[in-house]
C-alpha atoms as a PDB file:
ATOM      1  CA  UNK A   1     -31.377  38.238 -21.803  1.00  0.00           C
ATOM      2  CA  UNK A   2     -28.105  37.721 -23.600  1.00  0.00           C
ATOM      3  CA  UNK A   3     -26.441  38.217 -19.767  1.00  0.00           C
ATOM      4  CA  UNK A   4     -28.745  35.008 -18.475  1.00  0.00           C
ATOM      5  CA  UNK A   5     -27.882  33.060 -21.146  1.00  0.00           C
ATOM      6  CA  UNK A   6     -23.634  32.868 -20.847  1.00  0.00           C
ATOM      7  CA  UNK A   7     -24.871  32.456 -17.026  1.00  0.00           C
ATOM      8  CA  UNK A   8     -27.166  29.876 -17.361  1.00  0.00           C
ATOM      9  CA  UNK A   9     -24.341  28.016 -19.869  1.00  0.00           C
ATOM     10  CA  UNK A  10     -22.003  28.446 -17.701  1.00  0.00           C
ATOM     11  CA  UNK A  11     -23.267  26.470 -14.797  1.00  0.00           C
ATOM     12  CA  UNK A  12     -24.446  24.021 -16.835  1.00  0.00           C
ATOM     13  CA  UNK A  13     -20.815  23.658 -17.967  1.00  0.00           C
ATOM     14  CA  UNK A  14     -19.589  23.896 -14.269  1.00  0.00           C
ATOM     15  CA  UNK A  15     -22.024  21.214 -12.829  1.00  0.00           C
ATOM     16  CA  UNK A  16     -20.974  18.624 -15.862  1.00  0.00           C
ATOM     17  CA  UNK A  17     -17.524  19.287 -14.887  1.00  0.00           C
ATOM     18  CA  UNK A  18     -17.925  18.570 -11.368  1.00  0.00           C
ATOM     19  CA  UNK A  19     -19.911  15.310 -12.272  1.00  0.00           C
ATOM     20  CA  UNK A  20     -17.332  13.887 -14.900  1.00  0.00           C
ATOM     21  CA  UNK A  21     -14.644  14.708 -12.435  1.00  0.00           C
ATOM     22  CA  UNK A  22     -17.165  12.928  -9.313  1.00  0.00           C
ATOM     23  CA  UNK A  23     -17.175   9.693 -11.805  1.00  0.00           C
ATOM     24  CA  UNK A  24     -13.783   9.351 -12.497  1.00  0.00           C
ATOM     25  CA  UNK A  25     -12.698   9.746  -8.499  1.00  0.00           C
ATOM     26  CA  UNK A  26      -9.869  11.942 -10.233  1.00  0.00           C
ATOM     27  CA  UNK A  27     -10.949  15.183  -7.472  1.00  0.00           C
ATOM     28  CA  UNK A  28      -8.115  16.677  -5.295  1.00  0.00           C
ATOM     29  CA  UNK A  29      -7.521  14.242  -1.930  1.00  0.00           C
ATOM     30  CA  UNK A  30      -8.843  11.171  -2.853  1.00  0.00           C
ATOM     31  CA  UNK A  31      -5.225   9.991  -3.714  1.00  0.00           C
ATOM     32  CA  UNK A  32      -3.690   7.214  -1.685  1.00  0.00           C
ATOM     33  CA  UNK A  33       0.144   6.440  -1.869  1.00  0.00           C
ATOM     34  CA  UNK A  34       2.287   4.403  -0.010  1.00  0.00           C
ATOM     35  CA  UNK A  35       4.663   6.555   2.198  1.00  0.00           C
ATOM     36  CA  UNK A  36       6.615   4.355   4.371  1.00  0.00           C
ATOM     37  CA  UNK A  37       7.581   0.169   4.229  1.00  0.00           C
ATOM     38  CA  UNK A  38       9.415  -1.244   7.209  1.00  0.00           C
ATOM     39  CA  UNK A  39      10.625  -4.671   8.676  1.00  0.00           C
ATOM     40  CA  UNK A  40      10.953  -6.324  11.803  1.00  0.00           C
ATOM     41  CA  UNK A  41      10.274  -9.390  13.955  1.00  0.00           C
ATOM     42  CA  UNK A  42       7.367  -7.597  16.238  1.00  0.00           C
ATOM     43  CA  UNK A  43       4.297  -5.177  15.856  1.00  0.00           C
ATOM     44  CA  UNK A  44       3.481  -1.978  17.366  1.00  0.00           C
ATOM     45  CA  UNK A  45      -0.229  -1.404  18.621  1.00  0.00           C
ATOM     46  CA  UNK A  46      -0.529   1.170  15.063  1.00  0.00           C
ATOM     47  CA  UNK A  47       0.510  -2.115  13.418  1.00  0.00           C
ATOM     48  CA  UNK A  48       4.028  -0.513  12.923  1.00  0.00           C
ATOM     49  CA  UNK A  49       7.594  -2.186  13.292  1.00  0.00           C
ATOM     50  CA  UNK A  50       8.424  -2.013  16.768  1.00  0.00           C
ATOM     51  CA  UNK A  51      11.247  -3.498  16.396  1.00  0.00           C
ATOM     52  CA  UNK A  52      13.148  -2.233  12.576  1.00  0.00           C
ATOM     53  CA  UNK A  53      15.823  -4.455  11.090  1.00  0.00           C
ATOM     54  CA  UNK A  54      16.778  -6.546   7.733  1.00  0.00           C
ATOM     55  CA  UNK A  55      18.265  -9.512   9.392  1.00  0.00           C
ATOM     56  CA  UNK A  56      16.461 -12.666  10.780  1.00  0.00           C
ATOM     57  CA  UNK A  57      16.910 -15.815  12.008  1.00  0.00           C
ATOM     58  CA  UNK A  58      15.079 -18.701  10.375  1.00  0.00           C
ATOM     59  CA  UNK A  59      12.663 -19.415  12.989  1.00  0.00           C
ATOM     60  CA  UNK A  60      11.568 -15.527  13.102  1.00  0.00           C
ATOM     61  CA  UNK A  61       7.820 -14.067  12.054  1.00  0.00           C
ATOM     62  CA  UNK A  62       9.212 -11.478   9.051  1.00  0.00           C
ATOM     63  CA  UNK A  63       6.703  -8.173   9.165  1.00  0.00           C
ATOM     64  CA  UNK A  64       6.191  -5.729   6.764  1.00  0.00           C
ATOM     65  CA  UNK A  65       4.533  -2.935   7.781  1.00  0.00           C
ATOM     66  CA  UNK A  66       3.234  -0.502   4.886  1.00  0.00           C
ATOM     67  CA  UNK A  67       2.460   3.139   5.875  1.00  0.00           C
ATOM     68  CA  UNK A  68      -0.505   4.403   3.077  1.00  0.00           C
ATOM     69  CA  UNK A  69      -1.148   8.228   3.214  1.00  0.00           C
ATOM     70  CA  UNK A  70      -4.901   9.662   1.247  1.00  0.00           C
ATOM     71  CA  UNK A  71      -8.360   8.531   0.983  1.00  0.00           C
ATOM     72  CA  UNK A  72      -9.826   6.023  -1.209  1.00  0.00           C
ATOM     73  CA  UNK A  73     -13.336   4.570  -0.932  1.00  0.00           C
ATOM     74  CA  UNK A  74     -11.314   0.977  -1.610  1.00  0.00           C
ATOM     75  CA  UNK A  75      -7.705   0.331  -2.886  1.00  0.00           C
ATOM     76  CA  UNK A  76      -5.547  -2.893  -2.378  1.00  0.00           C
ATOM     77  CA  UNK A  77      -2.049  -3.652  -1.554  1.00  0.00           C
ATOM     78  CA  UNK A  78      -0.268  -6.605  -2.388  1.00  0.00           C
ATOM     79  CA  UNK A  79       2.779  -8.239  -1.092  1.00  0.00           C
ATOM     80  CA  UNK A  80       4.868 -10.677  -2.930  1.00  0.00           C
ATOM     81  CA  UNK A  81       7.902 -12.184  -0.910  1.00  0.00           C
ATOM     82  CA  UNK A  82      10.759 -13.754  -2.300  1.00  0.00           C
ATOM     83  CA  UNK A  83      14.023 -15.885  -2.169  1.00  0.00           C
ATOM     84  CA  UNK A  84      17.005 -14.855  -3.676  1.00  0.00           C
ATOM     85  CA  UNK A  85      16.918 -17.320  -6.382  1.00  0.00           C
ATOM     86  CA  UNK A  86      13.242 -15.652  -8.099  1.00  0.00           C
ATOM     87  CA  UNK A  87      11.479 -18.755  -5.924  1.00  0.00           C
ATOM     88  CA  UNK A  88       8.066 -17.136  -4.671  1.00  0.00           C
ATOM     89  CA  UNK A  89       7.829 -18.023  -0.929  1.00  0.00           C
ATOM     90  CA  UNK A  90       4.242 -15.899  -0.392  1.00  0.00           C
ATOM     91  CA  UNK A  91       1.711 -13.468  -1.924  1.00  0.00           C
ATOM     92  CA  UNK A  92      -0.908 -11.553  -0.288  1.00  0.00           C
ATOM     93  CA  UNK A  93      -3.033  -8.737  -0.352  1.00  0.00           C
ATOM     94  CA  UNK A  94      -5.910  -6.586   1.630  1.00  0.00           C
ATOM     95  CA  UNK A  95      -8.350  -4.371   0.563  1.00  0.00           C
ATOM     96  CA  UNK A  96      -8.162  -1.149   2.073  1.00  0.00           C
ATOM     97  CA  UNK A  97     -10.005   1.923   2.797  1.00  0.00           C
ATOM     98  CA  UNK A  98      -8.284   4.513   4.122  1.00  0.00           C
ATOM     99  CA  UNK A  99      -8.953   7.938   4.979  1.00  0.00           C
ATOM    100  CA  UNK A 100      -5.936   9.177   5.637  1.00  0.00           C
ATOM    101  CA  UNK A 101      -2.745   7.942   7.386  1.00  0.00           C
ATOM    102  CA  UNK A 102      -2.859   4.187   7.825  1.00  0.00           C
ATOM    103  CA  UNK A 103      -1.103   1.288   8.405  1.00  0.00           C
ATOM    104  CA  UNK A 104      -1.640  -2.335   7.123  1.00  0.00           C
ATOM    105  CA  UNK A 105       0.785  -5.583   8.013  1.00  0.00           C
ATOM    106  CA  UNK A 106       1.713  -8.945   6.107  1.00  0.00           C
ATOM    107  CA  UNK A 107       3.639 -11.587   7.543  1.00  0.00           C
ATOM    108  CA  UNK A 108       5.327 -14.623   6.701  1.00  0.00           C
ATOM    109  CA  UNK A 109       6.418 -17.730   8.897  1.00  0.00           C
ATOM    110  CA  UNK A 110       7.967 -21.251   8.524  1.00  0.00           C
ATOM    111  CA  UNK A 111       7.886 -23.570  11.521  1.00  0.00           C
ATOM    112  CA  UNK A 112      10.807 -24.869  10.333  1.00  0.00           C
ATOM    113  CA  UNK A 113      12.600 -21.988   9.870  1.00  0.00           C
ATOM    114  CA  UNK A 114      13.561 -20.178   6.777  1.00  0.00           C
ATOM    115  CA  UNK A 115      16.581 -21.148   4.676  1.00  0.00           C
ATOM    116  CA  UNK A 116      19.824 -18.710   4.848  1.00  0.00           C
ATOM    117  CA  UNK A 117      19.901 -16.136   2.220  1.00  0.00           C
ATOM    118  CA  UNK A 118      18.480 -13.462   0.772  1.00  0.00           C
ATOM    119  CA  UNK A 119      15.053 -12.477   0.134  1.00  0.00           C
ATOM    120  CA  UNK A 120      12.861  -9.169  -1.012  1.00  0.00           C
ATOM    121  CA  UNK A 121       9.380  -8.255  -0.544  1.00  0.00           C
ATOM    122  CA  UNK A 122       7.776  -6.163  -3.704  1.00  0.00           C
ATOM    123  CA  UNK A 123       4.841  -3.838  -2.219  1.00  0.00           C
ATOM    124  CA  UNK A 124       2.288  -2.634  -4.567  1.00  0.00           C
ATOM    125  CA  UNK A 125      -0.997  -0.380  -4.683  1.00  0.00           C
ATOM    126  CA  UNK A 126      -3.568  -1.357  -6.793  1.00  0.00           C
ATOM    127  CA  UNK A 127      -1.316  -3.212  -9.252  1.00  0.00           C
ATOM    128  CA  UNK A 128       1.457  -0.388  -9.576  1.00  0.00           C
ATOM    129  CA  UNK A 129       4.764  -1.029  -7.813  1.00  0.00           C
ATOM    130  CA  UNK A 130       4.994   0.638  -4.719  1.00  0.00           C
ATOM    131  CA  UNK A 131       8.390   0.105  -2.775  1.00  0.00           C
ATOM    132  CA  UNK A 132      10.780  -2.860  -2.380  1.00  0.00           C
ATOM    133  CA  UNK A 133      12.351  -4.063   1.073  1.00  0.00           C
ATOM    134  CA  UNK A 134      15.495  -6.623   0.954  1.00  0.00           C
ATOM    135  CA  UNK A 135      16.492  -8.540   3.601  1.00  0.00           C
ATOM    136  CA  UNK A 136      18.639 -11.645   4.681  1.00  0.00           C
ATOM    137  CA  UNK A 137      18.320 -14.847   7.225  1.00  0.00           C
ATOM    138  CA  UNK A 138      20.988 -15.507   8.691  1.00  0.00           C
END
């Protein structure tokens, strides 16, 4: 009887654990991370950089392609572009789901062209710093 008992507590201890640890979304591979950032003027079909650099001209469409790596039932990334003197030219984000490797793009345009200088784009994932890309139009 004693023998049914521990076994009986102990799956009620297992089966709590597995709950609390359900709940929290803290289980092994639910984890998403961002693994790659890249720039360019073009897209690949993957929604990749087809075409990697750091220097533009002012009339150019500026890409930023961010790589994510995991599963999540939701998660967002935000951009935030800037100029080199702090001024913010554009934020943006997406929800994402991904299960797995995935790719997700932001852009930013000005029909009349960009001023010369330097600029950065800050990635994060759900609010934590993820990676930061500089770059320069020239």
């Amino acid at each position: 009887m004693r023998t049914l008992l521990v076994v009986v507590c102990l799956a009620a201890m297992t089966a709590g654990c597995k709950k609390a640890a359900n709940e929290s979304g803290a289980t092994p591979g639910t984890a998403v991370r961002v693994t790659e950032i890249d720039l360019g003027r073009s897209l690949a079909a993957d929604k990749g950089i087809a075409d990697k650099t750091t220097d533009f001209r002012p009339s150019d469409t500026i890409y930023v392609s961010v790589e994510t790596d995991g599963t999540a039932s939701q998660a967002t990334l935000a951009t935030r572009w800037t100029f080199q003197d702090g001024q913010v030219v554009k934020e943006s984000s997406e929800n994402i789901a991904p299960t797995g490797k995935a790719r997700t793009e932001f852009h930013i345009a000005k029909p009349e062209g960009f001023p010369a200088g330097k600029y950065s784009v800050a990635v994060s994932l759900n609010g934590t710093p993820a990676g930061t890309k500089d770059f320069e139009v020239k």
